[in-house]
Each structure stands twice: as C-alpha cells, then as structure tokens.
PDB file of N, CA and C in Angstrom:
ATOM      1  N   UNK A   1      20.374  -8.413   2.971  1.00  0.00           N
ATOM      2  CA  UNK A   1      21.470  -8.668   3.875  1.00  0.00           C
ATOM      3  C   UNK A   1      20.908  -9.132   5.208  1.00  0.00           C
ATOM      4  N   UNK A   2      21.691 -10.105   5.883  1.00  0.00           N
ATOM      5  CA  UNK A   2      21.320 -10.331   7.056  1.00  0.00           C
ATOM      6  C   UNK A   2      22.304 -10.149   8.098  1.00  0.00           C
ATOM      7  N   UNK A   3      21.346  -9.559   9.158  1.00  0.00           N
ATOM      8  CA  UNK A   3      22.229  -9.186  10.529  1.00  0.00           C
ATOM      9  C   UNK A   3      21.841  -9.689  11.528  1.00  0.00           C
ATOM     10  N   UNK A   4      22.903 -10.373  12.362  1.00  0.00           N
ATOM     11  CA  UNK A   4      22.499 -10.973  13.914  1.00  0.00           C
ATOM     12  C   UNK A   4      22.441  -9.888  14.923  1.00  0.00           C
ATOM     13  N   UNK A   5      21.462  -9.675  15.386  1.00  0.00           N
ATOM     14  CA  UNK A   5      21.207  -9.231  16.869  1.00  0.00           C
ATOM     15  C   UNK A   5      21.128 -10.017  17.774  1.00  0.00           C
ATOM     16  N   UNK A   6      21.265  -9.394  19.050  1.00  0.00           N
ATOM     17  CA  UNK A   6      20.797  -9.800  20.241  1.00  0.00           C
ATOM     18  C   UNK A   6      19.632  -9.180  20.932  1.00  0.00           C
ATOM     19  N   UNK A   7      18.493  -9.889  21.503  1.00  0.00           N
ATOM     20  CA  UNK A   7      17.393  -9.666  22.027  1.00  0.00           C
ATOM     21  C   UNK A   7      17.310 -10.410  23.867  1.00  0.00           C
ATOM     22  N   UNK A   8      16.836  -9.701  24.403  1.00  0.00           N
ATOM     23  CA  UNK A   8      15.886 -10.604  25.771  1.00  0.00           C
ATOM     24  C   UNK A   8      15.140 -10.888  25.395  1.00  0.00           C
ATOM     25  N   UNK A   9      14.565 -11.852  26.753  1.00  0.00           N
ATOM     26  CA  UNK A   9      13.653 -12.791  26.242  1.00  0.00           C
ATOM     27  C   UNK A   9      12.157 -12.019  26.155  1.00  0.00           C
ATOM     28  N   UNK A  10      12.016 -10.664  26.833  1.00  0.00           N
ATOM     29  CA  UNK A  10      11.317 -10.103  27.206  1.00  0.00           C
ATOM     30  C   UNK A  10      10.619  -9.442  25.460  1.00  0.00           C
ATOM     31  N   UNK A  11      12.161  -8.767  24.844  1.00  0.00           N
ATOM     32  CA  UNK A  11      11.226  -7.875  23.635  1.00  0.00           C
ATOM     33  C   UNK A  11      11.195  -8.984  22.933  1.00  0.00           C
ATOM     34  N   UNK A  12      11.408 -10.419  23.001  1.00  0.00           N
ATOM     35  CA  UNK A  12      11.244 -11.922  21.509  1.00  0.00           C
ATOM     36  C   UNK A  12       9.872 -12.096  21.653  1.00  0.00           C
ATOM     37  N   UNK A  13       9.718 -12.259  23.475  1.00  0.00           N
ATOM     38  CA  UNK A  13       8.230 -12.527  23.623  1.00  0.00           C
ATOM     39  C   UNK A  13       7.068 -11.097  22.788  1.00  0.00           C
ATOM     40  N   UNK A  14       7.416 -10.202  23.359  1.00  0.00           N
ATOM     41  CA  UNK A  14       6.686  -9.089  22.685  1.00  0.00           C
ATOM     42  C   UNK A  14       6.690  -8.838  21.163  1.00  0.00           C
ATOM     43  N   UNK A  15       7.660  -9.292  20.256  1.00  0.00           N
ATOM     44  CA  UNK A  15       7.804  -8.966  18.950  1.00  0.00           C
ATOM     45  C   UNK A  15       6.786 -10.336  18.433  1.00  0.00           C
ATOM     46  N   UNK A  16       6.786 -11.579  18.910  1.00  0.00           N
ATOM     47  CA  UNK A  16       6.200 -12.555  18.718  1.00  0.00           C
ATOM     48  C   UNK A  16       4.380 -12.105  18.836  1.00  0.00           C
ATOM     49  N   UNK A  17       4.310 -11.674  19.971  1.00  0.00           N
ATOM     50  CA  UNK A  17       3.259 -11.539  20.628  1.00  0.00           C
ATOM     51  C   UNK A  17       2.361 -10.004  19.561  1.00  0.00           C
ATOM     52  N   UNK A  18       2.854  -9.280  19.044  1.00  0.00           N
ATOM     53  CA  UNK A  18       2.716  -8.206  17.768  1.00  0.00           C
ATOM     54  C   UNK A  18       2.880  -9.020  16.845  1.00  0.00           C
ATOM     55  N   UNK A  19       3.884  -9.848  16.425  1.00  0.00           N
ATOM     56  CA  UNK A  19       3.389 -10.458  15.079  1.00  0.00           C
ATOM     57  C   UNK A  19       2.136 -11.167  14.710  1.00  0.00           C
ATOM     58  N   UNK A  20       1.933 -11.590  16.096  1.00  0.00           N
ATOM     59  CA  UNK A  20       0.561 -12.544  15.603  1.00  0.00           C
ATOM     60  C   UNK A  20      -0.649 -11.607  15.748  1.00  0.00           C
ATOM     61  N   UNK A  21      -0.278 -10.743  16.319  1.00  0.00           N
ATOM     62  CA  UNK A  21      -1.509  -9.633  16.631  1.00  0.00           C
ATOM     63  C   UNK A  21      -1.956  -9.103  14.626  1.00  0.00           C
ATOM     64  N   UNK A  22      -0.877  -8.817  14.473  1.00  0.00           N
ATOM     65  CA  UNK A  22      -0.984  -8.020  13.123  1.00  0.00           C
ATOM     66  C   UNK A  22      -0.675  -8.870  11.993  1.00  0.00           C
ATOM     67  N   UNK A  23      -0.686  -9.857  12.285  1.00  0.00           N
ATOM     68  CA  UNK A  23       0.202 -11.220  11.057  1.00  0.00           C
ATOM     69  C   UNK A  23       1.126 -10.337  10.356  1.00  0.00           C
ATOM     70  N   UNK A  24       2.280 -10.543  11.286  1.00  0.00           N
ATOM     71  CA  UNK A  24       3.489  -9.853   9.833  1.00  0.00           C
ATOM     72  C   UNK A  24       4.573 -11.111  11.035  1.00  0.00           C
ATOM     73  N   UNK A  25       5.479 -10.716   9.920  1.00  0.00           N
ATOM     74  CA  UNK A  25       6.618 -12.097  10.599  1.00  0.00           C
ATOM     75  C   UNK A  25       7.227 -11.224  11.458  1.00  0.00           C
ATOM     76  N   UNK A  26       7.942 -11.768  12.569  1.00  0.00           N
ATOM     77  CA  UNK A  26       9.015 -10.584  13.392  1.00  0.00           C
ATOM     78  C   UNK A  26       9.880 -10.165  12.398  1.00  0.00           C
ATOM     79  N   UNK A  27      10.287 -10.740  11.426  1.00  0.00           N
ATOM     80  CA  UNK A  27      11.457  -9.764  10.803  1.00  0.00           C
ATOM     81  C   UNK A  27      10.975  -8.823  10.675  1.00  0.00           C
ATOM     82  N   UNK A  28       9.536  -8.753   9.769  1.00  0.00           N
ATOM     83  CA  UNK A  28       9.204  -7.652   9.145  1.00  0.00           C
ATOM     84  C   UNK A  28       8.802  -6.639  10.009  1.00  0.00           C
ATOM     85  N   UNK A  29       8.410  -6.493  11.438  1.00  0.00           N
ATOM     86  CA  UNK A  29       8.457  -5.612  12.627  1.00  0.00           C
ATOM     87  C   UNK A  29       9.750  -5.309  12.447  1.00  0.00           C
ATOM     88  N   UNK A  30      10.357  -6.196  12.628  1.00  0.00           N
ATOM     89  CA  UNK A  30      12.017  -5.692  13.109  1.00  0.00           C
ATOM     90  C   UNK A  30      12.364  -4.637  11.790  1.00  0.00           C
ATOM     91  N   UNK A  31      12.420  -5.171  10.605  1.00  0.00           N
ATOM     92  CA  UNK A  31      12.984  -3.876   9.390  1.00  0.00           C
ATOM     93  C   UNK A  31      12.099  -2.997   9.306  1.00  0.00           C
ATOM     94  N   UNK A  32      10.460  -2.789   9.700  1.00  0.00           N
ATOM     95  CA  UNK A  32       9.956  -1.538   9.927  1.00  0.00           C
ATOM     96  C   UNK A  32      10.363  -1.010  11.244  1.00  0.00           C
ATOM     97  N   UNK A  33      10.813  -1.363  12.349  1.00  0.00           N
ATOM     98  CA  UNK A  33      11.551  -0.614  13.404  1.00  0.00           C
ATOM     99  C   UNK A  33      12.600   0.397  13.096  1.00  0.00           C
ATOM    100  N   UNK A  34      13.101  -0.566  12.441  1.00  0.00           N
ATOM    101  CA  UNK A  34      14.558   0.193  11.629  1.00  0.00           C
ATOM    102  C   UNK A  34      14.726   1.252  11.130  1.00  0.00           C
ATOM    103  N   UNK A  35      13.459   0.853  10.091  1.00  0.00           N
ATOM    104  CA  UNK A  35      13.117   2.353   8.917  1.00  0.00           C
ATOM    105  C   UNK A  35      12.509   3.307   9.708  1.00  0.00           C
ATOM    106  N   UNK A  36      11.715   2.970  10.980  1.00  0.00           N
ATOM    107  CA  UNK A  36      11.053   4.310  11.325  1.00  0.00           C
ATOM    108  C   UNK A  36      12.241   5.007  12.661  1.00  0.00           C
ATOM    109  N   UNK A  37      12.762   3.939  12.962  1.00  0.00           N
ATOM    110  CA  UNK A  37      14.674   4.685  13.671  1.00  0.00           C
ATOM    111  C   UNK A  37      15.190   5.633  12.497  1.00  0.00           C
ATOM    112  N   UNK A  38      15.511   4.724  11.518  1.00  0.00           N
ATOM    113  CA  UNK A  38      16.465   6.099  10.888  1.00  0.00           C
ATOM    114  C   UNK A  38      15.658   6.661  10.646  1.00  0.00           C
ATOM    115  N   UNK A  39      14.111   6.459   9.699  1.00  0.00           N
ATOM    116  CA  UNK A  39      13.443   8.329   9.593  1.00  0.00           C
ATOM    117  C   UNK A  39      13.583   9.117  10.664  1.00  0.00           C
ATOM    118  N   UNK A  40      13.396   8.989  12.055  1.00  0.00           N
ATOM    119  CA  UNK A  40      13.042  10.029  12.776  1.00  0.00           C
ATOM    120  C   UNK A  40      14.979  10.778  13.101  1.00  0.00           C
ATOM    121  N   UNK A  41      15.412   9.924  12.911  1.00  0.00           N
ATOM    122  CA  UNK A  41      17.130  10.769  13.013  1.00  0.00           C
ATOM    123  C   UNK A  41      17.339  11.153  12.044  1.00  0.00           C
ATOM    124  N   UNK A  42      17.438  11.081  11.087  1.00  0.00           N
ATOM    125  CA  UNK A  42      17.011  11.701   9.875  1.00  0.00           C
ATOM    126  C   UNK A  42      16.158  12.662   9.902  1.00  0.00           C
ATOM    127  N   UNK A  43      15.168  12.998  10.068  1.00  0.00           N
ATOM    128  CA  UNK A  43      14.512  13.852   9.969  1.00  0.00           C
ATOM    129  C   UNK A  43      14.910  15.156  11.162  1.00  0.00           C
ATOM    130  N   UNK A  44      15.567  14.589  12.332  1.00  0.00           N
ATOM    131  CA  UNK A  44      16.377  15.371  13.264  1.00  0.00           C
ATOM    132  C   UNK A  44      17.613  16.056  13.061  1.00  0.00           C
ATOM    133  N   UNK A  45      18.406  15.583  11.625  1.00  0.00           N
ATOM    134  CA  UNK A  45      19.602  16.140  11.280  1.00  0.00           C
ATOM    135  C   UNK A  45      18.672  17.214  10.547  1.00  0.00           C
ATOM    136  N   UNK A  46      17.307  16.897   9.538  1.00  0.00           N
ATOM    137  CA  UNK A  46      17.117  18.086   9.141  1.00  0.00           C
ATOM    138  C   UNK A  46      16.520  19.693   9.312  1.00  0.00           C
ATOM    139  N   UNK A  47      15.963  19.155  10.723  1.00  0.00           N
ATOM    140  CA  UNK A  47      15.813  19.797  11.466  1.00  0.00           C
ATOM    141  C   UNK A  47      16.280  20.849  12.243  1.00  0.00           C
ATOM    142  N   UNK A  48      17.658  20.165  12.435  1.00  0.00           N
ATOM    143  CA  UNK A  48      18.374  20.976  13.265  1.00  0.00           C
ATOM    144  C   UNK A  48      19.493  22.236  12.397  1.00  0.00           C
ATOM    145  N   UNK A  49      19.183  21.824  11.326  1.00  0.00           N
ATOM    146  CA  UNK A  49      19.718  22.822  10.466  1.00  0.00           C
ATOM    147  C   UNK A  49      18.971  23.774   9.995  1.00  0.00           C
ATOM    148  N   UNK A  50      17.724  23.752  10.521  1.00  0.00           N
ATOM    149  CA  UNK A  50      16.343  25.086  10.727  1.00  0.00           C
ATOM    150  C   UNK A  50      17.411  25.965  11.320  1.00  0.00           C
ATOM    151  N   UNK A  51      17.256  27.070  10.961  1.00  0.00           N
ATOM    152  CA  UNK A  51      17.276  28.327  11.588  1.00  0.00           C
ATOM    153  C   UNK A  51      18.593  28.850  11.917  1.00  0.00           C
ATOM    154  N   UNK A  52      19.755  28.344  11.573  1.00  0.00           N
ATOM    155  CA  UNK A  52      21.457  28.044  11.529  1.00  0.00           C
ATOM    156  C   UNK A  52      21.937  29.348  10.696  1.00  0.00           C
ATOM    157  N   UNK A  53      20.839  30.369   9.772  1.00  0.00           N
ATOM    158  CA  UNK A  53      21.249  31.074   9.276  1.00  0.00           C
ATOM    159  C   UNK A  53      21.075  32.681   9.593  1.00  0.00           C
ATOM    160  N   UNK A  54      19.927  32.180  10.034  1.00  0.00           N
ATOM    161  CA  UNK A  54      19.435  33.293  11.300  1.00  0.00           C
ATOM    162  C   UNK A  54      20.457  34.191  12.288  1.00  0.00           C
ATOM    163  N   UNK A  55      21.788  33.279  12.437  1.00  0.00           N
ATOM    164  CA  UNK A  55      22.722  33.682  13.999  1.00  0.00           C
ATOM    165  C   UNK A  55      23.199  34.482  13.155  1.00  0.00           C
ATOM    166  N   UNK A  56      23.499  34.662  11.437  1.00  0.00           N
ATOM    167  CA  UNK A  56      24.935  35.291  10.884  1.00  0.00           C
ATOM    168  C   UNK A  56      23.703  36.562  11.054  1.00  0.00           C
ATOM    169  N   UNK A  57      25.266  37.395  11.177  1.00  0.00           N
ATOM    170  CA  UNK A  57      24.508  39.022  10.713  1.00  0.00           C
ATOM    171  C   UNK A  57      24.608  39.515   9.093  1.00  0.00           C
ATOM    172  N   UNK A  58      24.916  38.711   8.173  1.00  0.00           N
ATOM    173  CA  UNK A  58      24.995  38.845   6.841  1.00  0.00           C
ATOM    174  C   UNK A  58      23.186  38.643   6.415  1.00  0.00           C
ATOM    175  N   UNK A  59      22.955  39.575   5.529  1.00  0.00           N
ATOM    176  CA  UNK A  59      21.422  39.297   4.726  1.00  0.00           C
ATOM    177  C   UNK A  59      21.877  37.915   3.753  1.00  0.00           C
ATOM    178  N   UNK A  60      20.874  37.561   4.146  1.00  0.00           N
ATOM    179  CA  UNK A  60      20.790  36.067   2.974  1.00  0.00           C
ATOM    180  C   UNK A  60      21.011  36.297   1.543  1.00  0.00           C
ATOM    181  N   UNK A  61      20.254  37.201   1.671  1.00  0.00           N
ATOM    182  CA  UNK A  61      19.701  37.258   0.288  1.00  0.00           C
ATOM    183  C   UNK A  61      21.722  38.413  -0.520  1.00  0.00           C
ATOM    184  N   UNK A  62      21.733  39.298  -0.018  1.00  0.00           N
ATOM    185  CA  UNK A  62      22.865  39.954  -0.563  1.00  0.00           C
ATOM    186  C   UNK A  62      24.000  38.633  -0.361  1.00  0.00           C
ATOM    187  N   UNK A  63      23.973  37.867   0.723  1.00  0.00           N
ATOM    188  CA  UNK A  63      25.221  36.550   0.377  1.00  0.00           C
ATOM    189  C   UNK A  63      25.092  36.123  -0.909  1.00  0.00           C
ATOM    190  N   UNK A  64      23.861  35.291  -0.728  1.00  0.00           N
ATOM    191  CA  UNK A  64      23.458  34.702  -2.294  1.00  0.00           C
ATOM    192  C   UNK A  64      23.832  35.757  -3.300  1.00  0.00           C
ATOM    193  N   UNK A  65      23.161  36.937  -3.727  1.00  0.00           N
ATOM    194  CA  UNK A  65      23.657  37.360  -4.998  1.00  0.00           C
ATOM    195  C   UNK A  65      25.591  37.835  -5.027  1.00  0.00           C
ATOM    196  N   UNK A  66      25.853  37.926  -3.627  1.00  0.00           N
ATOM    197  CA  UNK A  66      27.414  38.109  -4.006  1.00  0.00           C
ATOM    198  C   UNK A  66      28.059  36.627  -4.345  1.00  0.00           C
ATOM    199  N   UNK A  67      27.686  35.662  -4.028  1.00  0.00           N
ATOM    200  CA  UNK A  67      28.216  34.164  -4.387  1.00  0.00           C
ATOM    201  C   UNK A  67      27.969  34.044  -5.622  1.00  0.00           C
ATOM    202  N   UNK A  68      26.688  34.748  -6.012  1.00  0.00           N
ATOM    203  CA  UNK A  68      26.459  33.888  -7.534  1.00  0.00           C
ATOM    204  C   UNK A  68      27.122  35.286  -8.331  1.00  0.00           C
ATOM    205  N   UNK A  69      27.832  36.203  -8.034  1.00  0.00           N
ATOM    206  CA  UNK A  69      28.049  36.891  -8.878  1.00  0.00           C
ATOM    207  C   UNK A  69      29.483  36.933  -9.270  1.00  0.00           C
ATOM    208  N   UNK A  70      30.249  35.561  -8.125  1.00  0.00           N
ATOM    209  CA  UNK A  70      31.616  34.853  -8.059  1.00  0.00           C
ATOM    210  C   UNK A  70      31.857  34.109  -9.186  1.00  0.00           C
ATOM    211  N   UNK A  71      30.645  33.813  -9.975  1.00  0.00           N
ATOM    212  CA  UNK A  71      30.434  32.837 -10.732  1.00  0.00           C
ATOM    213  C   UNK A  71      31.028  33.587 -12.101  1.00  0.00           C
TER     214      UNK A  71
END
C-alpha cells in the first residue's frame, strides 16, 4: 500500500543523506521508522499492564481457581 506524507525540506535532506550513507532507498528508512514506532508503542501498551493486578486485594491465585471452577 502506498501512503502520501508530508515532509520538510530539512528531514528529505536527512533521509536522503542516511540513505546513501547505508544504501537503502528512503522508503525503506521510512517503513523501518514505522515498524520501530509501532514496536516501541506496542511494547508500551504491554507494559503498562505490568503490575495492574497487584492494586486488587483479591489473591490471584484463589481468583483463578474460583473462575475456573465456574467452568
């Protein structure tokens, strides 16, 4: 799929100026930009759901066996 952005002239010069450094085309900077944007938000949603179970005053472990014993 292709998508139009908008750039200054400032990051065209710089994406240009890395492509030739590393021979990759600017796209291909540009869709590894991308992928390493969403990993790191991604990896921040999973993050932030560390330790979310901690606040309840219920034992984990007695939740779990009363849920699975719903079954």
């Amino acid at each position: 799929m292709r998508a139009l952005i908008d750039m200054n002239d400032t990051q065209v010069e710089a994406l240009d100026t890395l492509a030739k450094r590393v021979r990759r085309s600017r796209a291909a900077l540009i869709r590894e930009a991308i992928d390493d944007y969403l990993n790191r938000h991604h990896r921040e949603q999973i993050e932030d759901g560390f330790g979310l179970w901690g606040k309840r005053k219920v034992d984990g472990l007695a939740y779990q066996e009363k849920v699975r014993g719903e079954w």
